[in-house]
PDB file of N, CA and C in Angstrom:
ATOM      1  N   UNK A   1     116.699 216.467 169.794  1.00  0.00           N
ATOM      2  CA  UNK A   1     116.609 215.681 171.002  1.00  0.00           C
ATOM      3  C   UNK A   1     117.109 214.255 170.779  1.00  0.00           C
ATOM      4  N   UNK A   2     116.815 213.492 169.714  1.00  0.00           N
ATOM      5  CA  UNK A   2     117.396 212.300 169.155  1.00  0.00           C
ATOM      6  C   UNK A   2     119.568 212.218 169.546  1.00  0.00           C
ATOM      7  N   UNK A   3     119.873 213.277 168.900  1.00  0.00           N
ATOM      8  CA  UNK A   3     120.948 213.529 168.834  1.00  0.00           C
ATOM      9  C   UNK A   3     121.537 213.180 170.325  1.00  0.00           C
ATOM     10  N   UNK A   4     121.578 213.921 170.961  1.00  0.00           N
ATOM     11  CA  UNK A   4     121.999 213.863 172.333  1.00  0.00           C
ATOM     12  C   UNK A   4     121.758 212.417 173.567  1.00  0.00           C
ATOM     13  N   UNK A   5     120.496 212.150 172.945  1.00  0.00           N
ATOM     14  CA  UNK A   5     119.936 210.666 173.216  1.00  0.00           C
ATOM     15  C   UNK A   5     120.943 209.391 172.690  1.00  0.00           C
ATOM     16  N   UNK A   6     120.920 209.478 171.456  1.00  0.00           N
ATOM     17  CA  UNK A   6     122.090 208.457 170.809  1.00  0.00           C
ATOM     18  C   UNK A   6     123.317 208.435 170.815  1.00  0.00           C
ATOM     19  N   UNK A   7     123.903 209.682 171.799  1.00  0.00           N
ATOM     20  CA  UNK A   7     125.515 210.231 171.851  1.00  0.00           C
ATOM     21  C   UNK A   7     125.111 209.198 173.391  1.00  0.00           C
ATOM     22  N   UNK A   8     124.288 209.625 174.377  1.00  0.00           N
ATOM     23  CA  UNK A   8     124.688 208.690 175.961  1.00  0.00           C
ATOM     24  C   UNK A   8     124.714 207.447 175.867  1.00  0.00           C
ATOM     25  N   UNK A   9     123.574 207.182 174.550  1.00  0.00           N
ATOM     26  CA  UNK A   9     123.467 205.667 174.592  1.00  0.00           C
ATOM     27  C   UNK A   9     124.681 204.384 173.899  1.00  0.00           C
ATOM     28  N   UNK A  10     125.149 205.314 172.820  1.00  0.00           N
ATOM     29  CA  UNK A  10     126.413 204.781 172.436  1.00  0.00           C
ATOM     30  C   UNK A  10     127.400 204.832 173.533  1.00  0.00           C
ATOM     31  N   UNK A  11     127.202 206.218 174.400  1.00  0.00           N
ATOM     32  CA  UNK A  11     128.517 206.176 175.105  1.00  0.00           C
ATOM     33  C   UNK A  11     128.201 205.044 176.445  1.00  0.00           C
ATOM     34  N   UNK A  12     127.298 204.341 176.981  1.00  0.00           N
ATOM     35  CA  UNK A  12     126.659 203.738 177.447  1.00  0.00           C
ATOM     36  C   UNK A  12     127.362 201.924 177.590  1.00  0.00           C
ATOM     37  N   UNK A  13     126.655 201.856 175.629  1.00  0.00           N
ATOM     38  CA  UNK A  13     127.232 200.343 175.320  1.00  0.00           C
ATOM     39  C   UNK A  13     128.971 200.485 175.549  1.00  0.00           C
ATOM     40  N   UNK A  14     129.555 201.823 175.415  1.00  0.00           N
ATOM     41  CA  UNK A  14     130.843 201.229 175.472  1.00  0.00           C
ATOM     42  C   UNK A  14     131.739 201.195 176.728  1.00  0.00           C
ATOM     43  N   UNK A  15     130.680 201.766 177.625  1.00  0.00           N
ATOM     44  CA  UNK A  15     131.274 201.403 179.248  1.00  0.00           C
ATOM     45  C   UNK A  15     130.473 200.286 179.209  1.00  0.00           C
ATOM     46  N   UNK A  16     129.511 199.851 179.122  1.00  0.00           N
ATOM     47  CA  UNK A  16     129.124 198.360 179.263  1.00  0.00           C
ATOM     48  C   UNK A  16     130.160 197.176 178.582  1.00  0.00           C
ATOM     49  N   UNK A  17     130.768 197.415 177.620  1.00  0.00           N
ATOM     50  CA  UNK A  17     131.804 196.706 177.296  1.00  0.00           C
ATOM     51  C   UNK A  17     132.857 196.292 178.097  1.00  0.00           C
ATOM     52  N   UNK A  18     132.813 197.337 178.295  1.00  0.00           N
ATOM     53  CA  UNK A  18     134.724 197.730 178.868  1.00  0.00           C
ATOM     54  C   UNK A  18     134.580 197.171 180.486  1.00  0.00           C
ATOM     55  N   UNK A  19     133.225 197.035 180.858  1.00  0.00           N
ATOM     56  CA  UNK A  19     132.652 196.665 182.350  1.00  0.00           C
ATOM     57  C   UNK A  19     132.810 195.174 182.158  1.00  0.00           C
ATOM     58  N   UNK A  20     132.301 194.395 181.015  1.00  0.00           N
ATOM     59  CA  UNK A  20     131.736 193.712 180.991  1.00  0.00           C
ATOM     60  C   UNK A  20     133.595 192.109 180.375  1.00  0.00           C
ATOM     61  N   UNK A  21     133.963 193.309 179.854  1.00  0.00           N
ATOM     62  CA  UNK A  21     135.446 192.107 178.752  1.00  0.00           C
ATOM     63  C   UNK A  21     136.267 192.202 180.263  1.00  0.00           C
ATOM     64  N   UNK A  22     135.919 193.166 181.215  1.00  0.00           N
ATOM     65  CA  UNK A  22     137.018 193.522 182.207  1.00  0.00           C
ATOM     66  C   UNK A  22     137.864 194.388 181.955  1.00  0.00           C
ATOM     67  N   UNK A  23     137.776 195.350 181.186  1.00  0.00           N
ATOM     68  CA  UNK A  23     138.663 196.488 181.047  1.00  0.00           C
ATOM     69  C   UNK A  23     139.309 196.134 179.409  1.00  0.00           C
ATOM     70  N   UNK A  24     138.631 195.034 179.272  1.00  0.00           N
ATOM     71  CA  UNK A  24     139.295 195.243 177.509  1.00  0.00           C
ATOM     72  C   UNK A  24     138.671 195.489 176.565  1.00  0.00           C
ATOM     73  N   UNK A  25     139.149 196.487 175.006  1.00  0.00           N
ATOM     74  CA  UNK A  25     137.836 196.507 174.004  1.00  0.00           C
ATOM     75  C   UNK A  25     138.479 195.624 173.217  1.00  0.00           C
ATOM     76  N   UNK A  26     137.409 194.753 173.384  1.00  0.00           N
ATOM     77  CA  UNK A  26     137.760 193.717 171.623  1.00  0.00           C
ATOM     78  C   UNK A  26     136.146 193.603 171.022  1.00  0.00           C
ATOM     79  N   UNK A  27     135.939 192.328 170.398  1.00  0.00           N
ATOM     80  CA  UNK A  27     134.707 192.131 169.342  1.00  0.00           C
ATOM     81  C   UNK A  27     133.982 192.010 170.255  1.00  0.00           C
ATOM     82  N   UNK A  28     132.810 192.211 169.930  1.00  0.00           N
ATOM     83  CA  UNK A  28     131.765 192.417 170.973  1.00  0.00           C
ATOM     84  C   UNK A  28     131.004 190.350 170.795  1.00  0.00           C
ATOM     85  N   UNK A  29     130.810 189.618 171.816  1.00  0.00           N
ATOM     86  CA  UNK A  29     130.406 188.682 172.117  1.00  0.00           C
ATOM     87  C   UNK A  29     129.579 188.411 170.836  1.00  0.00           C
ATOM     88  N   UNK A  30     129.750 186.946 170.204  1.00  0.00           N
ATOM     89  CA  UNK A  30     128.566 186.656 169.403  1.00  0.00           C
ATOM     90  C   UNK A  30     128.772 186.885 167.664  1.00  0.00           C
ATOM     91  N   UNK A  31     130.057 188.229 167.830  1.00  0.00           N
ATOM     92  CA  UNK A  31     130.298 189.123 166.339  1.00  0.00           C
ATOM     93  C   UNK A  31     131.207 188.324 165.631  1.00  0.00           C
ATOM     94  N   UNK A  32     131.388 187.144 164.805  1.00  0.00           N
ATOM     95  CA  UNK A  32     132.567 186.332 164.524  1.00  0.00           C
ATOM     96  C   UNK A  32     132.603 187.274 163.048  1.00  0.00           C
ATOM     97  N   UNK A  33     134.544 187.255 163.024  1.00  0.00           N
ATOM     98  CA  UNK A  33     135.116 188.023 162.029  1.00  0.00           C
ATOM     99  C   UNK A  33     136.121 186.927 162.015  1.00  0.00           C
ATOM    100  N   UNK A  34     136.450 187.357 160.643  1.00  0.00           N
ATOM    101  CA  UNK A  34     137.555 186.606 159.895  1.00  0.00           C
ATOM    102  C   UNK A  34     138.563 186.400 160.102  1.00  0.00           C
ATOM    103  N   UNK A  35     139.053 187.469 160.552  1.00  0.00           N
ATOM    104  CA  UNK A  35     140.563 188.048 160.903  1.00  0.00           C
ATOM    105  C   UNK A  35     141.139 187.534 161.805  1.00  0.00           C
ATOM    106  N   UNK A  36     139.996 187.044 162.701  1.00  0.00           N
ATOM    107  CA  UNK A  36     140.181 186.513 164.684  1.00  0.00           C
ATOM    108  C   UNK A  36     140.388 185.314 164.727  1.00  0.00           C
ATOM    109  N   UNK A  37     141.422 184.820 165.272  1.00  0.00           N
ATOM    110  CA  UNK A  37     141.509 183.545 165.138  1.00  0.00           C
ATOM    111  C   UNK A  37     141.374 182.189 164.124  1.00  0.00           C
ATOM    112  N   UNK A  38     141.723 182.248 163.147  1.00  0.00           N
ATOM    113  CA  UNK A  38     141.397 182.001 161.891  1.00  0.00           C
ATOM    114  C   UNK A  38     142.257 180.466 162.059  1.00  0.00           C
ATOM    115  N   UNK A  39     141.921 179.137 161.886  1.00  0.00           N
ATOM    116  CA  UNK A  39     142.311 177.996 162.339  1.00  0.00           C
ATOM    117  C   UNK A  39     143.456 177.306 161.249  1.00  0.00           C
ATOM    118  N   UNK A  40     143.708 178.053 159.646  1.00  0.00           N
ATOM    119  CA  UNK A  40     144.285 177.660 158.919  1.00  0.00           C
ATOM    120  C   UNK A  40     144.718 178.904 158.369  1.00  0.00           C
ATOM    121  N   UNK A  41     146.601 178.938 158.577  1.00  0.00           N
ATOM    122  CA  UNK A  41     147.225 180.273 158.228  1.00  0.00           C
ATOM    123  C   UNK A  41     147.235 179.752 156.601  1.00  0.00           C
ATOM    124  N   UNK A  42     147.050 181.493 156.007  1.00  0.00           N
ATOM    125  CA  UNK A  42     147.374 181.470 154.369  1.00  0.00           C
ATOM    126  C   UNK A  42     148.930 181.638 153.983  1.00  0.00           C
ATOM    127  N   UNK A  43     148.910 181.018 153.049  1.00  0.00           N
ATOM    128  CA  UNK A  43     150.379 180.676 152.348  1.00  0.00           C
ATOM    129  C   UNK A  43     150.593 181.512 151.108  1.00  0.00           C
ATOM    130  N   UNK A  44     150.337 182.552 150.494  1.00  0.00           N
ATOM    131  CA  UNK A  44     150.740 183.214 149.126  1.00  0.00           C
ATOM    132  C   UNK A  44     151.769 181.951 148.498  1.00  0.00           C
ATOM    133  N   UNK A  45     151.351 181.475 147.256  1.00  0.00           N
ATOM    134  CA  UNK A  45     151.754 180.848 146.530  1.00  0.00           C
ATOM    135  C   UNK A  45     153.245 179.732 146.894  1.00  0.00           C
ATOM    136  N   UNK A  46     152.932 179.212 148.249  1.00  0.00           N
ATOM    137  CA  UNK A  46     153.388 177.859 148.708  1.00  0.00           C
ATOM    138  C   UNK A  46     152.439 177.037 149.088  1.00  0.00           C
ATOM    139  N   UNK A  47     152.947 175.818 149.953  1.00  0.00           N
ATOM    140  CA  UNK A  47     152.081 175.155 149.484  1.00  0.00           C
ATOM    141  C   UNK A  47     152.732 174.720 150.956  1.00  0.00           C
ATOM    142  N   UNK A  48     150.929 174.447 151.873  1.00  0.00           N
ATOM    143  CA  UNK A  48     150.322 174.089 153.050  1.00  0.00           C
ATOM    144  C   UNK A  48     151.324 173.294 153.797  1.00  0.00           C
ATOM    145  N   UNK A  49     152.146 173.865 154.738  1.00  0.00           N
ATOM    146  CA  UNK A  49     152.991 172.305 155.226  1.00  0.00           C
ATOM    147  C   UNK A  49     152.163 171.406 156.336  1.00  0.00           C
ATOM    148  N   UNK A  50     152.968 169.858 155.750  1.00  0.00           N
ATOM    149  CA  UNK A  50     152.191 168.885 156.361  1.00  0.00           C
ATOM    150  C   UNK A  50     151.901 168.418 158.084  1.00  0.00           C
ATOM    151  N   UNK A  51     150.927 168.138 158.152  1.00  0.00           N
ATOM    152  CA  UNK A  51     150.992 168.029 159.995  1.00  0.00           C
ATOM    153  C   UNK A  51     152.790 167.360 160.216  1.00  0.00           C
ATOM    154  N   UNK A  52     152.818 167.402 161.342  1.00  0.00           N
ATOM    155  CA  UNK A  52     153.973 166.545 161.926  1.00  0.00           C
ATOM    156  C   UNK A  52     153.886 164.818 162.052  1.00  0.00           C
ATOM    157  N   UNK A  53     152.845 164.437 162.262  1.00  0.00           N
ATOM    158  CA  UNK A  53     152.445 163.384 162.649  1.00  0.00           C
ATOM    159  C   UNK A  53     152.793 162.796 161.240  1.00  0.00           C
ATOM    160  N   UNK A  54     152.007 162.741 160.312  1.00  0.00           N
ATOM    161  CA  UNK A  54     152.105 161.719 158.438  1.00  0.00           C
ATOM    162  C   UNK A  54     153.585 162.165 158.566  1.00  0.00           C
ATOM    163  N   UNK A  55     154.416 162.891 158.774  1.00  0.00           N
ATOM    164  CA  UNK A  55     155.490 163.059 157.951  1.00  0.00           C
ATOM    165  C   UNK A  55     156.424 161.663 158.494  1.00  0.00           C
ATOM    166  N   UNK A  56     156.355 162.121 160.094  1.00  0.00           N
ATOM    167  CA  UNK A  56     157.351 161.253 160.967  1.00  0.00           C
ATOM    168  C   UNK A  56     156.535 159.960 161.035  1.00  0.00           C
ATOM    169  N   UNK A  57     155.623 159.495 160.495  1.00  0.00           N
ATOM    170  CA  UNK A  57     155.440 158.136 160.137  1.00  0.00           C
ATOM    171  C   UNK A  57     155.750 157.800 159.207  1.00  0.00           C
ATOM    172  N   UNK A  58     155.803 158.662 157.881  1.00  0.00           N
ATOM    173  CA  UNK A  58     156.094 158.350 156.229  1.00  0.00           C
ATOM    174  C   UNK A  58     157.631 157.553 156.451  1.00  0.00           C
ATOM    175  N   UNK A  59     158.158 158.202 156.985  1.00  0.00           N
ATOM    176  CA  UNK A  59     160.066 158.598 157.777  1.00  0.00           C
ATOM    177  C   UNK A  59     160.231 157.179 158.151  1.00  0.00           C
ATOM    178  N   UNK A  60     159.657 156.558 159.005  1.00  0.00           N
ATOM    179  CA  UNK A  60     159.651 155.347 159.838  1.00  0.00           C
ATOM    180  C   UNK A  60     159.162 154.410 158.984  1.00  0.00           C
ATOM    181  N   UNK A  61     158.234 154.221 158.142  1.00  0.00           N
ATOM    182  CA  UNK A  61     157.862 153.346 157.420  1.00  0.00           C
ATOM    183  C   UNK A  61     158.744 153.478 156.342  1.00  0.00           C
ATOM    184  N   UNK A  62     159.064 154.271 155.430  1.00  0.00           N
ATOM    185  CA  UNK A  62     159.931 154.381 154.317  1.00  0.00           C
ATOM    186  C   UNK A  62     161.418 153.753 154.726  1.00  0.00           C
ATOM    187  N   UNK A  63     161.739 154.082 156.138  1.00  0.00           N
ATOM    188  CA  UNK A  63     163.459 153.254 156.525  1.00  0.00           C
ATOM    189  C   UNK A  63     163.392 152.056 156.470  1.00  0.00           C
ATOM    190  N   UNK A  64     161.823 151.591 157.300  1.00  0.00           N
ATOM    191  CA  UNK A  64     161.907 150.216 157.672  1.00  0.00           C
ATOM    192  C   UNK A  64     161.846 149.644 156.100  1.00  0.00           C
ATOM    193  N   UNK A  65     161.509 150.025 155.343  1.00  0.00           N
ATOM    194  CA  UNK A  65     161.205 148.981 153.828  1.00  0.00           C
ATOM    195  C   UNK A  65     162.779 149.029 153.357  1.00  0.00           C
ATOM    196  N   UNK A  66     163.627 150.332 153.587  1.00  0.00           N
ATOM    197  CA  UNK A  66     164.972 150.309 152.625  1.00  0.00           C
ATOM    198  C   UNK A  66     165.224 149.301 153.603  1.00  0.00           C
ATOM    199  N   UNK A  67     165.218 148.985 154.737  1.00  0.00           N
ATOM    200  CA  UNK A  67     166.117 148.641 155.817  1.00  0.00           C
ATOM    201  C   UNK A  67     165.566 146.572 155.019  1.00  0.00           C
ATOM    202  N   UNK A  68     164.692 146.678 155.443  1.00  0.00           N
ATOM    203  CA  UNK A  68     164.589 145.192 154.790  1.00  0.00           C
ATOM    204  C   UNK A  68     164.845 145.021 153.450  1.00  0.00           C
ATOM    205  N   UNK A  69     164.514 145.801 152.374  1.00  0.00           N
ATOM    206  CA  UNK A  69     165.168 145.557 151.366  1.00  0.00           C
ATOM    207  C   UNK A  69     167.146 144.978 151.256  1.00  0.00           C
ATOM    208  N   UNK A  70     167.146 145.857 152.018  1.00  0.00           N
ATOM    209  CA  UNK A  70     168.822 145.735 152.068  1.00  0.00           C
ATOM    210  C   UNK A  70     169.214 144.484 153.021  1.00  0.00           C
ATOM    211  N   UNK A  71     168.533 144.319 153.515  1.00  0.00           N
ATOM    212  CA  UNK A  71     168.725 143.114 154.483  1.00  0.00           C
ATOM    213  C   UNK A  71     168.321 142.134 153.802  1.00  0.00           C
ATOM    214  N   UNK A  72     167.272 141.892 152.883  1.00  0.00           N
ATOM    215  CA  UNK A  72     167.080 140.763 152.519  1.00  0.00           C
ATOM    216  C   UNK A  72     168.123 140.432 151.308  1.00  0.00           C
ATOM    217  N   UNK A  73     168.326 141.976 150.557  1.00  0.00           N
ATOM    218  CA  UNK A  73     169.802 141.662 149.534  1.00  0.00           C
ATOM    219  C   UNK A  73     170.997 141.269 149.600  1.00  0.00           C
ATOM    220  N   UNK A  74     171.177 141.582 151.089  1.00  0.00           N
ATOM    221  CA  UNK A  74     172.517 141.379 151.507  1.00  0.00           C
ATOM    222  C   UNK A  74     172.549 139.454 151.860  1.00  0.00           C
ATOM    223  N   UNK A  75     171.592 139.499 152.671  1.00  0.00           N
ATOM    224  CA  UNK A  75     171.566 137.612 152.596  1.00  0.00           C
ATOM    225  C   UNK A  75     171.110 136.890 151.957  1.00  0.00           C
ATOM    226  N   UNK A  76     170.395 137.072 150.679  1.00  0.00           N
ATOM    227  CA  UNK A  76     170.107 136.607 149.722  1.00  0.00           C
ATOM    228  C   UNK A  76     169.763 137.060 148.616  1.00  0.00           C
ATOM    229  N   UNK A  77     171.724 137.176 148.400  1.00  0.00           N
ATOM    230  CA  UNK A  77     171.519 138.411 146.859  1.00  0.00           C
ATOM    231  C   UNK A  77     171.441 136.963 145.836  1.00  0.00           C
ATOM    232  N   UNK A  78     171.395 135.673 145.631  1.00  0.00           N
ATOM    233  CA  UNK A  78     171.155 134.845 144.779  1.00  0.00           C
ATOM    234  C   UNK A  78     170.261 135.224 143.958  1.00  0.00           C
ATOM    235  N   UNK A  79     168.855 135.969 145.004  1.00  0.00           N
ATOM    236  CA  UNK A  79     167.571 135.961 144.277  1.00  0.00           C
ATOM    237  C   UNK A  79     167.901 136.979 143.195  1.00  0.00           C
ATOM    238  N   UNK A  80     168.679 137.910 143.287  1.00  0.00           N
ATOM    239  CA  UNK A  80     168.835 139.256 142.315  1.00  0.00           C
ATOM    240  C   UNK A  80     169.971 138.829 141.434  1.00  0.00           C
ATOM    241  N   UNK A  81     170.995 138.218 141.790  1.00  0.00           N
ATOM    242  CA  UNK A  81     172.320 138.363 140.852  1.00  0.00           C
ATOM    243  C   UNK A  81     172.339 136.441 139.949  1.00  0.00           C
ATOM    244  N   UNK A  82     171.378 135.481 140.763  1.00  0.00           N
ATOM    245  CA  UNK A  82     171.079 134.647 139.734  1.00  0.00           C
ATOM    246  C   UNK A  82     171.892 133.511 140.992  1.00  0.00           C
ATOM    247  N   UNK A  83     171.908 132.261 140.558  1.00  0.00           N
ATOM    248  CA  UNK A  83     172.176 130.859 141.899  1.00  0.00           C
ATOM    249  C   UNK A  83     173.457 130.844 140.639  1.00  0.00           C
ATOM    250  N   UNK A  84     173.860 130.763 139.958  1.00  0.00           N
ATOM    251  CA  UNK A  84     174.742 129.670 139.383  1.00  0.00           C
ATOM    252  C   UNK A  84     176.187 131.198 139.137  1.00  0.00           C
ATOM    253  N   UNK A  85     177.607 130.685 138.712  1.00  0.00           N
ATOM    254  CA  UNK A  85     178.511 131.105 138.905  1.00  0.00           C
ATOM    255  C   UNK A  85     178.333 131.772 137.489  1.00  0.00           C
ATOM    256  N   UNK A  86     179.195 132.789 137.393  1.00  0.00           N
ATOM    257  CA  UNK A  86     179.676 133.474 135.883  1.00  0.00           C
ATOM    258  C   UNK A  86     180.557 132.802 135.123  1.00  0.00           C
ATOM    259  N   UNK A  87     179.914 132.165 134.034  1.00  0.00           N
ATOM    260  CA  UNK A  87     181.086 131.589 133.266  1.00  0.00           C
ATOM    261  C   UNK A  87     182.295 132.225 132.359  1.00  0.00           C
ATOM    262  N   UNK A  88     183.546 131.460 132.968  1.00  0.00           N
ATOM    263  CA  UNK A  88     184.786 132.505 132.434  1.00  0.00           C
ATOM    264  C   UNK A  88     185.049 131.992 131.605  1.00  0.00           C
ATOM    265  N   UNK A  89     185.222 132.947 130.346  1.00  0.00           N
ATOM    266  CA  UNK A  89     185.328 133.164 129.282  1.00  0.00           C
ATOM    267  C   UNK A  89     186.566 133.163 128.698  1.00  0.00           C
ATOM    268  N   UNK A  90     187.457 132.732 128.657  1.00  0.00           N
ATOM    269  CA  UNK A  90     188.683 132.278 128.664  1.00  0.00           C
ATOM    270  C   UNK A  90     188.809 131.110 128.728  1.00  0.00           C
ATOM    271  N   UNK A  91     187.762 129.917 128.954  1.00  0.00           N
ATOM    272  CA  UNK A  91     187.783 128.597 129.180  1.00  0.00           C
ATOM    273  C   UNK A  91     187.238 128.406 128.098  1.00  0.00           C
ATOM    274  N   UNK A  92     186.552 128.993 126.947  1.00  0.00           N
ATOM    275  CA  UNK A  92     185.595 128.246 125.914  1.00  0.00           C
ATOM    276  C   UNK A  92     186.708 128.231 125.115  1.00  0.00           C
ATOM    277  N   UNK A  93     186.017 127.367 124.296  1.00  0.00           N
ATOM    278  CA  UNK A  93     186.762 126.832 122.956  1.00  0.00           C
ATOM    279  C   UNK A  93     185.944 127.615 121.471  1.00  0.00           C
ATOM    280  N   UNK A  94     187.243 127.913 120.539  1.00  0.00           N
ATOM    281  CA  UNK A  94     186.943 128.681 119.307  1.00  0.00           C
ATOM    282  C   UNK A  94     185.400 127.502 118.519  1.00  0.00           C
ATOM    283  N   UNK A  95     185.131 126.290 118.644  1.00  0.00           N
ATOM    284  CA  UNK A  95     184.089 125.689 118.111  1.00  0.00           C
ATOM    285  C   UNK A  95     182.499 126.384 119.448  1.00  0.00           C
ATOM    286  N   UNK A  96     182.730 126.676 120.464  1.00  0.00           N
ATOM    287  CA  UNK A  96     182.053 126.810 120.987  1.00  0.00           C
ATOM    288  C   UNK A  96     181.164 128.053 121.335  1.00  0.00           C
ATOM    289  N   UNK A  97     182.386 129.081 120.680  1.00  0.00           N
ATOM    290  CA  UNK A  97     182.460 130.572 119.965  1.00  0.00           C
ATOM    291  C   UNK A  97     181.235 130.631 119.157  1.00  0.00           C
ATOM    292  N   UNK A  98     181.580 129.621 117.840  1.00  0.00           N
ATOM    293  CA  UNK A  98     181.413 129.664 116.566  1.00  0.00           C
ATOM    294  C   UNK A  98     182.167 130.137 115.728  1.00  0.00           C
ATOM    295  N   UNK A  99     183.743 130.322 116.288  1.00  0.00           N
ATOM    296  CA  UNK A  99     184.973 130.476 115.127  1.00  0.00           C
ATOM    297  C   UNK A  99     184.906 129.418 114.417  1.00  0.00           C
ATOM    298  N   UNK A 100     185.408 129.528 113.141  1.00  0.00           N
ATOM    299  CA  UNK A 100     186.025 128.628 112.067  1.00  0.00           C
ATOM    300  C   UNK A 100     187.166 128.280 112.657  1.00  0.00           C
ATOM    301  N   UNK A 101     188.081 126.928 112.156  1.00  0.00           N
ATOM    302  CA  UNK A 101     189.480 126.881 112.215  1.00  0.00           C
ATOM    303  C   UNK A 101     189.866 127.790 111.104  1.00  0.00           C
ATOM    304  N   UNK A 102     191.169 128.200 111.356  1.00  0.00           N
ATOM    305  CA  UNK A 102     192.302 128.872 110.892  1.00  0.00           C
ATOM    306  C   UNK A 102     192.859 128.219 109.541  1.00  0.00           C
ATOM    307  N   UNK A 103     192.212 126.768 109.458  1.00  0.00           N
ATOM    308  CA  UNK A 103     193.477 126.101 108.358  1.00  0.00           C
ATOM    309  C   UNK A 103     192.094 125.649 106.725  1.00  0.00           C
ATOM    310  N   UNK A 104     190.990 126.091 107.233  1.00  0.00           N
ATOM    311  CA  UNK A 104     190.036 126.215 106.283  1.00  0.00           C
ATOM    312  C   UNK A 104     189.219 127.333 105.428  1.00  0.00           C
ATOM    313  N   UNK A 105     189.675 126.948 104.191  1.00  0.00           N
ATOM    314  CA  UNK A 105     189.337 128.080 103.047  1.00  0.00           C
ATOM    315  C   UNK A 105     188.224 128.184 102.270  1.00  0.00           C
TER     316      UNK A 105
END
């Protein structure tokens, strides 16, 4: 008698379902599983890509620094390459070298 009892009553909950989702079977209200909606997809051995947001700020902040760097080199490359001229080397003199003269033994 059990038997036949627990066959209507199962068959029961699952028109109550199907009444109840509106004609659909999914997880029954309340039952959280893993599988369902899961808020962070898995990666097999890569590695998590980054929101959108940090990247396209990293992007914008990283230009603006080359961008002034280069701007400040370009109008005042003194500070990097030195204030005073390169002395040409073709103007010194063999005492100023530290050559000897030629006519001493």
């Amino acid at each position: 008698m059990a038997g036949p009892l627990c066959r209507v009553t199962g068959g029961l909950s699952l028109v109550a379902r199907l009444v109840r989702a509106g004609g659909k079977l999914g997880a029954r209200p309340g039952v959280r599983r893993a599988s369902e909606g899961a808020h962070v997809d898995t990666h097999y051995r890569q590695f998590v890509p980054p929101p959108q947001y940090p990247v396209i700020v990293s992007e914008v902040v990283t230009g603006l620094m080359w961008f002034w760097i280069l701007w400040r080199f370009w109008h005042d490359s003194d500070e990097v390459l030195g204030h005073f001229p390169y002395p040409d080397p073709s103007t010194w003199t063999d005492e100023e070298l530290g050559i000897p003269p030629d006519d001493v033994e």
